[in-house]
Protein backbone atom coordinates (compact mmCIF):
# COMPACT_ATOMS: atom_id res chain seq x y z
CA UNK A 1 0.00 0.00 0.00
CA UNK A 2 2.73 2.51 0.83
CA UNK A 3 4.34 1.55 -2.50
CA UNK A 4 1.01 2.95 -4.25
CA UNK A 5 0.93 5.92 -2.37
CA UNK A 6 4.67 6.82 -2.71
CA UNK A 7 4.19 5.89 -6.91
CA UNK A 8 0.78 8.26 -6.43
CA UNK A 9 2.59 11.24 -4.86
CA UNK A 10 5.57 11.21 -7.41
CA UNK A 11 3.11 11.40 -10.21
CA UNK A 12 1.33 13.85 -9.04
CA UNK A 13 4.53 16.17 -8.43
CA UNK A 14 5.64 15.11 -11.75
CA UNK A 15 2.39 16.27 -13.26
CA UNK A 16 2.61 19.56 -10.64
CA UNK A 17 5.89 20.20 -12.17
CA UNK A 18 4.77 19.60 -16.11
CA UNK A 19 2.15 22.08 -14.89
CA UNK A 20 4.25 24.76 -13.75
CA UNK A 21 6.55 24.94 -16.86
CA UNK A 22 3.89 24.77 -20.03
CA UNK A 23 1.13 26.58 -20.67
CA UNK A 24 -0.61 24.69 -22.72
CA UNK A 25 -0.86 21.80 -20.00
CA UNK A 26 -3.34 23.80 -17.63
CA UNK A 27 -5.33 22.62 -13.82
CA UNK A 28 -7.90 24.95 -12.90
CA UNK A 29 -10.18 25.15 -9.74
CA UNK A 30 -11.76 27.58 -7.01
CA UNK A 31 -8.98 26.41 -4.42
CA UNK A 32 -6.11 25.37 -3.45
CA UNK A 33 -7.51 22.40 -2.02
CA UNK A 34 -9.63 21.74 -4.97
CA UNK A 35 -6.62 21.96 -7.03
CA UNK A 36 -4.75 19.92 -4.80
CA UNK A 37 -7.47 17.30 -5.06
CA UNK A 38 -7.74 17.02 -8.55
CA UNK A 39 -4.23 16.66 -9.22
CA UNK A 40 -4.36 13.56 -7.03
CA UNK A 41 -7.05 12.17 -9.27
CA UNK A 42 -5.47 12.96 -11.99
CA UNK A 43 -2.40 11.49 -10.61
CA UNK A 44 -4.61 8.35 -10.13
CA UNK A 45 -6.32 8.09 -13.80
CA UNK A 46 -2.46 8.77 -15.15
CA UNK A 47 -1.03 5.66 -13.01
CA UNK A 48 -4.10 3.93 -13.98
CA UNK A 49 -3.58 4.44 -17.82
CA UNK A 50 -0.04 3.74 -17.12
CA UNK A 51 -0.74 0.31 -15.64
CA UNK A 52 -3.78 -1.00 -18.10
CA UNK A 53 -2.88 0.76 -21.20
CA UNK A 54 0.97 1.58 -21.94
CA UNK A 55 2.19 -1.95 -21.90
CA UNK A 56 -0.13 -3.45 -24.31
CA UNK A 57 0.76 -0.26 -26.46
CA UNK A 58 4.20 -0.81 -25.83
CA UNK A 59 3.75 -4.60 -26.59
CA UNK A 60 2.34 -3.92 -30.26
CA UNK A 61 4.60 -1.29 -30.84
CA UNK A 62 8.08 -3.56 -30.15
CA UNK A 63 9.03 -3.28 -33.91
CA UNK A 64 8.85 0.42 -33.68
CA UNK A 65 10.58 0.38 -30.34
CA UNK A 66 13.63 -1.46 -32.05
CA UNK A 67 13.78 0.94 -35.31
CA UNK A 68 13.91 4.18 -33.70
CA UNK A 69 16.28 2.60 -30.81
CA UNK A 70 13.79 3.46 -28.17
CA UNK A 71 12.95 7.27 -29.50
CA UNK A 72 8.86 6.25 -29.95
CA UNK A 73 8.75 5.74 -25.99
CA UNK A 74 8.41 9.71 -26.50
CA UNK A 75 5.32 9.11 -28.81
CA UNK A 76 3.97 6.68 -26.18
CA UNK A 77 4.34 8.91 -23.51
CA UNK A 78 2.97 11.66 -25.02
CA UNK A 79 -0.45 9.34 -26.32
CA UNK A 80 -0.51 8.25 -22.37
CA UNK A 81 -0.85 12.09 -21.15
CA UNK A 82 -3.64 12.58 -23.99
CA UNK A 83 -5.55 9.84 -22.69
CA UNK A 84 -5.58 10.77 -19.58
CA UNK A 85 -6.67 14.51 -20.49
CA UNK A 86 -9.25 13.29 -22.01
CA UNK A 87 -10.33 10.95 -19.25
CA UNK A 88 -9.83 13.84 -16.74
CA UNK A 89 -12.25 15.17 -19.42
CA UNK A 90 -15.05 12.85 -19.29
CA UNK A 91 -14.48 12.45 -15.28
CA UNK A 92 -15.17 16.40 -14.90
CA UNK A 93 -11.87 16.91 -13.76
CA UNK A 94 -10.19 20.24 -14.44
CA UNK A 95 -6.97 19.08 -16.27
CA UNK A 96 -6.19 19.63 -19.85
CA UNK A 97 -3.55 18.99 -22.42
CA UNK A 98 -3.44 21.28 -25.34
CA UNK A 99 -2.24 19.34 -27.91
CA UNK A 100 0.19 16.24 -29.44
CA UNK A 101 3.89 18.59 -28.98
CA UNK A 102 2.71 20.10 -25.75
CA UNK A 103 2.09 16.02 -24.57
CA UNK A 104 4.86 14.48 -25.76
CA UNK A 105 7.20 17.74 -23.95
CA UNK A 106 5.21 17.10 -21.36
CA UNK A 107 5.70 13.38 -21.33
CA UNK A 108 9.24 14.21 -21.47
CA UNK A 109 9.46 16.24 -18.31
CA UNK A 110 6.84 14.02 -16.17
CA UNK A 111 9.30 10.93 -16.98
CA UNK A 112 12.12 12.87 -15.53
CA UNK A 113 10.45 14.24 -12.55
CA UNK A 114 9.14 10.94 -11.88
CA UNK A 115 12.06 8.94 -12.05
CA UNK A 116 13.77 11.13 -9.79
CA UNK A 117 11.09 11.31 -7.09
CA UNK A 118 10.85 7.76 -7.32
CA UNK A 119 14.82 7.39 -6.52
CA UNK A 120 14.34 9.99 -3.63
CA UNK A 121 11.09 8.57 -2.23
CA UNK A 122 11.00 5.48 -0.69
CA UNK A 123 9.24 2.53 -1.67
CA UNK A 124 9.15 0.08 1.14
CA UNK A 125 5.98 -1.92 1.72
């Protein structure tokens, strides 16, 4: 359980962070709290997308994985954060992604972030 919340937390910062630096990736809400709140969901529908969706993705796309020597992870990363917009979308949560380049910068900088906070974190169950 502490493993969940520790993965939960560190996408949620990495999303904060993605956030902060572009524009085009926007959270709105009354409050602090509220804002707060739905970047936890969020955080939640991204891990969940994460989980269920990116490794069958990832499984049909091995060919491409091997011919661009790893680059389409990007693509995947970016098709991740635009699923999850738009399930943020259809959940009535306040989190957008303004288009494909926005996502797959975006992508870029939530993998970082999230790597890092999972080294620093710690993971123990």
């Amino acid at each position: 359980m502490k493993n969940f919340v520790v993965k939960t937390l560190a996408n949620a910062g990495a999303l904060a962070v993605a956030i902060w630096l572009l524009q085009d990736i926007t959270l709105t809400g009354d409050s602090t709290a509220k804002k707060a709140l739905t970047l936890i969901l969020v955080a939640l529908v991204f891990g969940l997308v994460n989980w269920l969706v990116k490794p069958v993705v990832k499984l049909l796309t091995f060919p491409l994985f091997i011919l661009t020597l790893g680059l389409i992870t990007l693509v995947v990363n970016a098709l991740m954060l635009l699923l999850t917009s738009w399930l943020a979308d259809q959940l009535d949560l306040s989190f957008h992604v303004e288009g494909f380049w926005t996502a797959v910068l975006g992508g870029l900088i939530i993998s970082v972030v999230s790597w890092a906070l999972n080294v620093v974190l710690p993971d123990g169950d």
